[in-house]
PDB file of N, CA and C in Angstrom:
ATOM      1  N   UNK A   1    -119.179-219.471  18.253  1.00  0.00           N
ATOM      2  CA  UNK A   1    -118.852-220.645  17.476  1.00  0.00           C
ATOM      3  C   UNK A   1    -120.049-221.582  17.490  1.00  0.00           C
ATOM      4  N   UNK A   2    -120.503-222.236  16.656  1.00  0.00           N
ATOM      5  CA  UNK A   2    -121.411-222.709  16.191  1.00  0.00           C
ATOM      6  C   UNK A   2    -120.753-224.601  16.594  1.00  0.00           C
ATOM      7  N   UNK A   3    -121.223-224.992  17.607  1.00  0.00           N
ATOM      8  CA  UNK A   3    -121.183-226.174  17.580  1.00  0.00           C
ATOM      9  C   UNK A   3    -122.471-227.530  17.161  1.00  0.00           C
ATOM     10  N   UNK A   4    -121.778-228.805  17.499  1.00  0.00           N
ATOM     11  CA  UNK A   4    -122.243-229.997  16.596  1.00  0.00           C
ATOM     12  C   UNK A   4    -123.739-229.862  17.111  1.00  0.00           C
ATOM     13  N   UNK A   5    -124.825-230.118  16.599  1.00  0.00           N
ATOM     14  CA  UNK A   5    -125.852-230.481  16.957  1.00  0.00           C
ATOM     15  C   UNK A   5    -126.880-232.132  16.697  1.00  0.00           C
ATOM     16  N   UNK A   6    -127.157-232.781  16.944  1.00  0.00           N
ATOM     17  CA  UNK A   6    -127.235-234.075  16.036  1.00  0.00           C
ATOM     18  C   UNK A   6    -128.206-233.920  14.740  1.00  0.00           C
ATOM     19  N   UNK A   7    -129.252-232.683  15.092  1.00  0.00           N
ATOM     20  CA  UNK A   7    -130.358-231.961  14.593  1.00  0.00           C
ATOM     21  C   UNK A   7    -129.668-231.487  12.858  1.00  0.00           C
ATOM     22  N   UNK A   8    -128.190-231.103  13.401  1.00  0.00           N
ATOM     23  CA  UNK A   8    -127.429-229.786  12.510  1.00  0.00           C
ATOM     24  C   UNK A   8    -126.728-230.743  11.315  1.00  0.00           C
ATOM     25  N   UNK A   9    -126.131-231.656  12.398  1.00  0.00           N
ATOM     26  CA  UNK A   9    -124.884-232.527  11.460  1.00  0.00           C
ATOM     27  C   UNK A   9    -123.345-231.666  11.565  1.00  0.00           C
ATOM     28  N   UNK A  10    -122.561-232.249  11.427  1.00  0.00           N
ATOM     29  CA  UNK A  10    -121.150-231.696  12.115  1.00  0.00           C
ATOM     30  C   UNK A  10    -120.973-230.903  10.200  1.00  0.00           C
ATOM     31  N   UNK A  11    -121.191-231.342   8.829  1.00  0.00           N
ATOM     32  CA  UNK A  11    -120.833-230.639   8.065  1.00  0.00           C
ATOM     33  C   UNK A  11    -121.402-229.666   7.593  1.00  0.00           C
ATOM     34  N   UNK A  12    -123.092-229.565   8.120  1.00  0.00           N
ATOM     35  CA  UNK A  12    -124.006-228.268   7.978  1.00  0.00           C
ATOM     36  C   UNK A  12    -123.592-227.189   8.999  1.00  0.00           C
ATOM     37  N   UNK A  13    -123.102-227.242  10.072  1.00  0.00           N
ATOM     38  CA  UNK A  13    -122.443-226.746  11.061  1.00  0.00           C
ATOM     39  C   UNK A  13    -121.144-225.900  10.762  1.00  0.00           C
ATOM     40  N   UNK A  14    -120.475-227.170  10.704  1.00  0.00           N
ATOM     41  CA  UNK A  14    -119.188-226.613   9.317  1.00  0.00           C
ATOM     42  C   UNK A  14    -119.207-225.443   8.648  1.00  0.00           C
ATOM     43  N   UNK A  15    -120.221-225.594   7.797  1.00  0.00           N
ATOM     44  CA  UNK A  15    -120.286-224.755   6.443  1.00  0.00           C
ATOM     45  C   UNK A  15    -121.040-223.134   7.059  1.00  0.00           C
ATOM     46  N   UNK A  16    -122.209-223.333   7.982  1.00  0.00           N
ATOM     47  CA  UNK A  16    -122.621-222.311   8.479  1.00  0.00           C
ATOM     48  C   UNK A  16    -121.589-221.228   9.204  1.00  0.00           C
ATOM     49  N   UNK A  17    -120.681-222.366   9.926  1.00  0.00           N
ATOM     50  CA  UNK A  17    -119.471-221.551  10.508  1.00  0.00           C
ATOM     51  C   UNK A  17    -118.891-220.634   9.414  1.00  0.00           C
ATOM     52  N   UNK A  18    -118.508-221.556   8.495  1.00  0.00           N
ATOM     53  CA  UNK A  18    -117.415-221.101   7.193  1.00  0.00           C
ATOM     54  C   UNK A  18    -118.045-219.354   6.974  1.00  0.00           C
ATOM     55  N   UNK A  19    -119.334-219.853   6.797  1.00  0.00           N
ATOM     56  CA  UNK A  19    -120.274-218.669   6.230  1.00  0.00           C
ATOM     57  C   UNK A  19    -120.153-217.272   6.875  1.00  0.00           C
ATOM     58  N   UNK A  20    -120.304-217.725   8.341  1.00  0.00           N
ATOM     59  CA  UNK A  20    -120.310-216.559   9.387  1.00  0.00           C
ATOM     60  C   UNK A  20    -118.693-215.996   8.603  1.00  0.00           C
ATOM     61  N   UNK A  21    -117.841-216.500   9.543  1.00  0.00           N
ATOM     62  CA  UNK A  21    -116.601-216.012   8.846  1.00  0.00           C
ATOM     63  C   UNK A  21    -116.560-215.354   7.929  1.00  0.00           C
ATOM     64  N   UNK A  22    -116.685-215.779   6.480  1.00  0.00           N
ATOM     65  CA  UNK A  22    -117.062-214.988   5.591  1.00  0.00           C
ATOM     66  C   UNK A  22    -117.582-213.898   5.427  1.00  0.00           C
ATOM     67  N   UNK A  23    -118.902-213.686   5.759  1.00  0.00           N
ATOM     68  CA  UNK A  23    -119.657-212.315   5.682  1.00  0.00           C
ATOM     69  C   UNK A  23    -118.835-211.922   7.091  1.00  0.00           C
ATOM     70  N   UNK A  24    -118.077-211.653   8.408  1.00  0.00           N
ATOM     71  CA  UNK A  24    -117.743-211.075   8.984  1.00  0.00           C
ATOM     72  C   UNK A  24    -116.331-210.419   8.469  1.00  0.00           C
ATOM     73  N   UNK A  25    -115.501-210.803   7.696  1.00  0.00           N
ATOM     74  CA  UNK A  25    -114.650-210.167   6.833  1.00  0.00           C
ATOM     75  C   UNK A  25    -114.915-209.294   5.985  1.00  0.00           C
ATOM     76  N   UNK A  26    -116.257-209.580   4.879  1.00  0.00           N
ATOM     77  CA  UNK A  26    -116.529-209.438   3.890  1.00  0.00           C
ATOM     78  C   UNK A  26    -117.184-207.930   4.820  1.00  0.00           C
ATOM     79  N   UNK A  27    -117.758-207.786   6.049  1.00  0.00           N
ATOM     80  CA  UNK A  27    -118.302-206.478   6.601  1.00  0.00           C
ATOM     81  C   UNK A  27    -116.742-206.018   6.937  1.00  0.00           C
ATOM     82  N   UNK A  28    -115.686-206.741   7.802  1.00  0.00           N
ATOM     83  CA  UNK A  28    -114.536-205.606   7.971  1.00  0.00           C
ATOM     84  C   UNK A  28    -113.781-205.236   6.953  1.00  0.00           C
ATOM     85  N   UNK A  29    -113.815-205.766   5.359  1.00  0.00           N
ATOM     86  CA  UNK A  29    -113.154-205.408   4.077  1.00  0.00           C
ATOM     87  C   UNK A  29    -114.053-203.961   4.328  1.00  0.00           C
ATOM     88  N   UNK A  30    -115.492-203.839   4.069  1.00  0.00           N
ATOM     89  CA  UNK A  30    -116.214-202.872   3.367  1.00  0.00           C
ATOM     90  C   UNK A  30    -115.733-201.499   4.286  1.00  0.00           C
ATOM     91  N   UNK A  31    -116.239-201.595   5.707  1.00  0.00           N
ATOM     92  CA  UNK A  31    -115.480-200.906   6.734  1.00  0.00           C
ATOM     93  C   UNK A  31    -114.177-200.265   6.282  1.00  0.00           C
ATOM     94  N   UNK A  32    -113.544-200.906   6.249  1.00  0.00           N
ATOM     95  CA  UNK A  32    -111.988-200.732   5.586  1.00  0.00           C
ATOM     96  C   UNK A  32    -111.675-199.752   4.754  1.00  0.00           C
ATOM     97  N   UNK A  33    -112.928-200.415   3.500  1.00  0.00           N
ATOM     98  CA  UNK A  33    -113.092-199.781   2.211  1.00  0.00           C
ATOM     99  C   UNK A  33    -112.894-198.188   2.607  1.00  0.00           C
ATOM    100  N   UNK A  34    -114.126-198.420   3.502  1.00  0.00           N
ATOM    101  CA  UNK A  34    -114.538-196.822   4.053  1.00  0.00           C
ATOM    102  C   UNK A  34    -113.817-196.009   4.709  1.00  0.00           C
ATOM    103  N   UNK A  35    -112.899-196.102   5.644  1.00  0.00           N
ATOM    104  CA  UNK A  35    -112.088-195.764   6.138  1.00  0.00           C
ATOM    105  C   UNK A  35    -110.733-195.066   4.731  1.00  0.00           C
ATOM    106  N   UNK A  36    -111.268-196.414   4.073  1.00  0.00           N
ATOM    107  CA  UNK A  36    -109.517-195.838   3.032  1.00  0.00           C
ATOM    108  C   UNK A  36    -110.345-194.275   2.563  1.00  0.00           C
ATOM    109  N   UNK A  37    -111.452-194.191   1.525  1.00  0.00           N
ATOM    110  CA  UNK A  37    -112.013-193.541   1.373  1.00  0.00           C
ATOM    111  C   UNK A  37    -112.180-192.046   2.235  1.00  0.00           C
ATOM    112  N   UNK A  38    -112.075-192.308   3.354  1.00  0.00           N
ATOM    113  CA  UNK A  38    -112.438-191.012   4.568  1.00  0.00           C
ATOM    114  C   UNK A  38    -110.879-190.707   4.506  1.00  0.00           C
ATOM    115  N   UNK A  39    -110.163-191.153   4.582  1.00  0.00           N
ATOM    116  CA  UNK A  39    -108.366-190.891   4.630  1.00  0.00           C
ATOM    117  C   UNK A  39    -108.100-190.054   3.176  1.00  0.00           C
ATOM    118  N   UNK A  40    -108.621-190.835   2.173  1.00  0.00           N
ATOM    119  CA  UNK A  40    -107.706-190.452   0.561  1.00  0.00           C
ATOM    120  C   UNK A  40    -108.778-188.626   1.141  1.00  0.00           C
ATOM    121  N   UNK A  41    -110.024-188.508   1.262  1.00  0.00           N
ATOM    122  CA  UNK A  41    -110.726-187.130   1.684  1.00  0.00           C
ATOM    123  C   UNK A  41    -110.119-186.578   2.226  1.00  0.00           C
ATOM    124  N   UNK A  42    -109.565-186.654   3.639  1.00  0.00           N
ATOM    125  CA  UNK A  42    -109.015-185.935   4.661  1.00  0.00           C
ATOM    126  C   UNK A  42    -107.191-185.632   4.288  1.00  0.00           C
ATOM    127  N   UNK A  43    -106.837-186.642   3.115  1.00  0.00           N
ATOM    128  CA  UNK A  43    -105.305-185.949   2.383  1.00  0.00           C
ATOM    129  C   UNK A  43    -105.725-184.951   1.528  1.00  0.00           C
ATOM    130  N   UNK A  44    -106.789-184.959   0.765  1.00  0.00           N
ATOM    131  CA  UNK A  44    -107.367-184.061  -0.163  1.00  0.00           C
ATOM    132  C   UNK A  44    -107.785-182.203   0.271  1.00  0.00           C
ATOM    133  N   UNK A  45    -107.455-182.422   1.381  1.00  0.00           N
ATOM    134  CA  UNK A  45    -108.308-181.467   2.169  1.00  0.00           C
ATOM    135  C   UNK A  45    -107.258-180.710   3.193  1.00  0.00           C
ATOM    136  N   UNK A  46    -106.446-181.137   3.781  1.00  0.00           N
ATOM    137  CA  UNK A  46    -105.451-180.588   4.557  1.00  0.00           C
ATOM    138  C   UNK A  46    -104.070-180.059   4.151  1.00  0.00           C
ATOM    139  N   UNK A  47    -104.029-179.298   4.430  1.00  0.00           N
ATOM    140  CA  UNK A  47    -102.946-177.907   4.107  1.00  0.00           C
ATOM    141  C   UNK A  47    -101.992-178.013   4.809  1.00  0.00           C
ATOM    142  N   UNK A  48    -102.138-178.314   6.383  1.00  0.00           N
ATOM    143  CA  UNK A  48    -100.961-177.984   7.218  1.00  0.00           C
ATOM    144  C   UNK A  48     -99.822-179.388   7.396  1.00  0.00           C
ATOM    145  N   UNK A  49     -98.681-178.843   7.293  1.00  0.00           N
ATOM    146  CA  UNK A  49     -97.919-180.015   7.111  1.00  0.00           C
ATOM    147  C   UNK A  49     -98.005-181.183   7.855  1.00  0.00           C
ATOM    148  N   UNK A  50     -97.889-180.956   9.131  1.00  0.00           N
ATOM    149  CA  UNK A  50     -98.232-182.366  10.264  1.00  0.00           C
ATOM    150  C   UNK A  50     -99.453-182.892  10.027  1.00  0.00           C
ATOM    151  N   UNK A  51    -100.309-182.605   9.107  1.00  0.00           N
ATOM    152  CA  UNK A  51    -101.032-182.845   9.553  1.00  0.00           C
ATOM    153  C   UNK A  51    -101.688-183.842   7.969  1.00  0.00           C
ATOM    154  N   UNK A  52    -100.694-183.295   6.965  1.00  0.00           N
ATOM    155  CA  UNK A  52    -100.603-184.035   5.663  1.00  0.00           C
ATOM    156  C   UNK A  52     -99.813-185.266   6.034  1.00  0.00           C
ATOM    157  N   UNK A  53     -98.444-185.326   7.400  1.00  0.00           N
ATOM    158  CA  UNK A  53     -97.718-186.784   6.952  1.00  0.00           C
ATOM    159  C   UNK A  53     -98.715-187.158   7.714  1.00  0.00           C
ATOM    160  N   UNK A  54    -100.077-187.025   9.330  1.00  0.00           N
ATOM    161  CA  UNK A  54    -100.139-187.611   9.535  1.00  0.00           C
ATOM    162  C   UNK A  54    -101.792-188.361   8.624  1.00  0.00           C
ATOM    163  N   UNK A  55    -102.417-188.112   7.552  1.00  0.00           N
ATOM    164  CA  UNK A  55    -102.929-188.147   6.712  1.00  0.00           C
ATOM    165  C   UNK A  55    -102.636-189.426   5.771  1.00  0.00           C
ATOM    166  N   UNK A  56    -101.027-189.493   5.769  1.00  0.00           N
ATOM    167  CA  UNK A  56    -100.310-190.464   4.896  1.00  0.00           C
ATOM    168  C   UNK A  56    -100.088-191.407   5.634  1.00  0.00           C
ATOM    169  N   UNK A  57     -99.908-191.599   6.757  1.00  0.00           N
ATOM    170  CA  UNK A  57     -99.875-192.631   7.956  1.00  0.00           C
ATOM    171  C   UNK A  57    -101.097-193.063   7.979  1.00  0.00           C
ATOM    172  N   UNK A  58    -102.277-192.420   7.901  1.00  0.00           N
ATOM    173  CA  UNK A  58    -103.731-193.001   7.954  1.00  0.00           C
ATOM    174  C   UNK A  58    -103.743-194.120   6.732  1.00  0.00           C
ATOM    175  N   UNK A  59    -103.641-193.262   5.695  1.00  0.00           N
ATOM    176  CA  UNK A  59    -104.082-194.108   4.288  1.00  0.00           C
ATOM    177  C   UNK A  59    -102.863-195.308   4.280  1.00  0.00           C
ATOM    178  N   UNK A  60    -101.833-195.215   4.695  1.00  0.00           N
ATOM    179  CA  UNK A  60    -100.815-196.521   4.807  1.00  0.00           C
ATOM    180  C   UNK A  60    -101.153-197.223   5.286  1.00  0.00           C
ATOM    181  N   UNK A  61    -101.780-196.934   6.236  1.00  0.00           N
ATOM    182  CA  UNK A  61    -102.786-197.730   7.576  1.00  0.00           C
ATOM    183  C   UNK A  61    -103.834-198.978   6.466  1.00  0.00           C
ATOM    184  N   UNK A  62    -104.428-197.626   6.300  1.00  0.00           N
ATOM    185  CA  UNK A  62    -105.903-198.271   5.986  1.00  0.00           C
ATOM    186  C   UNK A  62    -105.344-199.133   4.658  1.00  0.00           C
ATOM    187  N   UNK A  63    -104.684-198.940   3.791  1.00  0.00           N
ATOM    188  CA  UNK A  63    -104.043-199.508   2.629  1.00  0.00           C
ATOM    189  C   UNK A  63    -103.959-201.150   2.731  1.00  0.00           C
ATOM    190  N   UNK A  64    -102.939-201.308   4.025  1.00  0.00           N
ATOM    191  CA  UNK A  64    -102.044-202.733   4.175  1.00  0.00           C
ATOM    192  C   UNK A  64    -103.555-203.620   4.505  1.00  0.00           C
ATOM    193  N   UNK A  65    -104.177-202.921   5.791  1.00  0.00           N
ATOM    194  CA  UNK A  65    -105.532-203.208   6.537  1.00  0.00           C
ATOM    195  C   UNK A  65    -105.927-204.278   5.285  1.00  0.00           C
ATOM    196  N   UNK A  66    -106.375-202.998   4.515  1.00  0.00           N
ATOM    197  CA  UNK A  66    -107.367-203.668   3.355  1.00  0.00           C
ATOM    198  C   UNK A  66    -106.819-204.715   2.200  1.00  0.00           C
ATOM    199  N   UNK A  67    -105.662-204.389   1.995  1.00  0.00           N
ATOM    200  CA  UNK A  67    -104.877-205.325   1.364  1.00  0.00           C
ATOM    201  C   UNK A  67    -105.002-206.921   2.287  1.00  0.00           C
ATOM    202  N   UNK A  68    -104.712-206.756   3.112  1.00  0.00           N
ATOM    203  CA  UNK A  68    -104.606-208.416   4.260  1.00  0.00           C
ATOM    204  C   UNK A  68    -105.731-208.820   4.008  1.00  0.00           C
ATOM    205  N   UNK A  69    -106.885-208.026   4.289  1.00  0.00           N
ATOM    206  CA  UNK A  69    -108.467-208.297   4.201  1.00  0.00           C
ATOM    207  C   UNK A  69    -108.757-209.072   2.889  1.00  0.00           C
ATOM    208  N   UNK A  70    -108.488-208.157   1.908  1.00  0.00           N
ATOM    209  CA  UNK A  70    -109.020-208.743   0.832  1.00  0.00           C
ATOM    210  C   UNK A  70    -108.100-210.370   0.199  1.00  0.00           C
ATOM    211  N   UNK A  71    -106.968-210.484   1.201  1.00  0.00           N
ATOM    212  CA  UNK A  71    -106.372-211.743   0.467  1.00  0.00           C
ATOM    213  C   UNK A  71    -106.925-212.583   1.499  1.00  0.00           C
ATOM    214  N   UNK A  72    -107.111-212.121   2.362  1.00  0.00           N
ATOM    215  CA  UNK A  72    -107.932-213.534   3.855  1.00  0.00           C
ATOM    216  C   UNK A  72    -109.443-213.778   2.874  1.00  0.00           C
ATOM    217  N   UNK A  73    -110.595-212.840   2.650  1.00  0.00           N
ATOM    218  CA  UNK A  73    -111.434-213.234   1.571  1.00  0.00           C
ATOM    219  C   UNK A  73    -110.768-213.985   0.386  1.00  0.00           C
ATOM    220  N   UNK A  74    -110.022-213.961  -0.085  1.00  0.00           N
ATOM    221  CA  UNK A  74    -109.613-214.546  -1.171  1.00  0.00           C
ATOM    222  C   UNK A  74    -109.497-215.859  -0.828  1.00  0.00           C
ATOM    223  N   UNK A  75    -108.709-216.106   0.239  1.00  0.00           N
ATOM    224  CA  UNK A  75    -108.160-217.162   0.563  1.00  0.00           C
ATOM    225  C   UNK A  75    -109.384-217.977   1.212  1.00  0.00           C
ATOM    226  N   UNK A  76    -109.806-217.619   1.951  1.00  0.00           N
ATOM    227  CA  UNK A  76    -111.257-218.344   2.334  1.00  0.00           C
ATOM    228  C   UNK A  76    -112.352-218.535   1.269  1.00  0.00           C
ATOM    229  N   UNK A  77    -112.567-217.675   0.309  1.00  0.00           N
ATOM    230  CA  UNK A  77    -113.580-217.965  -1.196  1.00  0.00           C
ATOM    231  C   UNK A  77    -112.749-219.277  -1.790  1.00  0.00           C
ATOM    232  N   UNK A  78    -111.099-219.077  -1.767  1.00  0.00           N
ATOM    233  CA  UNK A  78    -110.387-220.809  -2.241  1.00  0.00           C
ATOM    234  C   UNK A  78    -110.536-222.192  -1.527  1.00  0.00           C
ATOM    235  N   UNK A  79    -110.649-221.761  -0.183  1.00  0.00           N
ATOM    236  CA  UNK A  79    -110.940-222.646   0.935  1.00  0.00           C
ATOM    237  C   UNK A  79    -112.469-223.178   0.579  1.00  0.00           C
ATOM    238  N   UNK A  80    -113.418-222.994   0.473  1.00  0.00           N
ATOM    239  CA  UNK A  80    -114.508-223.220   0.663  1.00  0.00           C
ATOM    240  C   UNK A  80    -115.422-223.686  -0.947  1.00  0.00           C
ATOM    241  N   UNK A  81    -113.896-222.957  -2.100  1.00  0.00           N
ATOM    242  CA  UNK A  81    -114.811-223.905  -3.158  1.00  0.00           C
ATOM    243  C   UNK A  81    -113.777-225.465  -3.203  1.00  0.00           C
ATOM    244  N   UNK A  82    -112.359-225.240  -2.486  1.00  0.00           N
ATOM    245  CA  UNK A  82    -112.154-226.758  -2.401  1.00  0.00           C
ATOM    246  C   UNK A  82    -112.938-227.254  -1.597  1.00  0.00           C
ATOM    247  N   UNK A  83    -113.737-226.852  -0.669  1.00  0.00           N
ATOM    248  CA  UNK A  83    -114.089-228.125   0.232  1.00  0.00           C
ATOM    249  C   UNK A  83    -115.324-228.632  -0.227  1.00  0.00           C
TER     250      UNK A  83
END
């Protein structure tokens, strides 16, 4: 966490924080991305039954993951052009 500096100013501080945040989502969305991607492959590819539901449990996984992700970015890109 990025605290006050007198050098910094408490709202350049602020905003740098905001920032971090940002690009640290914006890397676990992409992650995510990737993961969904390696899952939709590995349903594409497997034959044996246990091993297709547990395939569908992955991508459900990775689905919601990325879904939350991308509305917390959303919601923070709204946050930050109100402020």
């Amino acid at each position: 966490m990025i605290t006050f500096s007198p050098k910094l100013g408490k709202s350049k501080a602020k905003q740098i924080q905001d920032e971090i945040v940002q690009d640290e989502l914006l890397r676990e969305l992409l992650t995510t991305q990737q993961e969904l991607y390696s899952a939709y492959a590995d349903f594409e590819n497997v034959i044996d039954p246990d091993l297709i539901d547990s395939c569908i449990y992955q991508l459900k996984a990775a689905q919601l993951k990325y879904k939350f992700l991308l509305n917390r970015v959303k919601s923070e890109e709204k946050y930050l052009m109100d402020s």
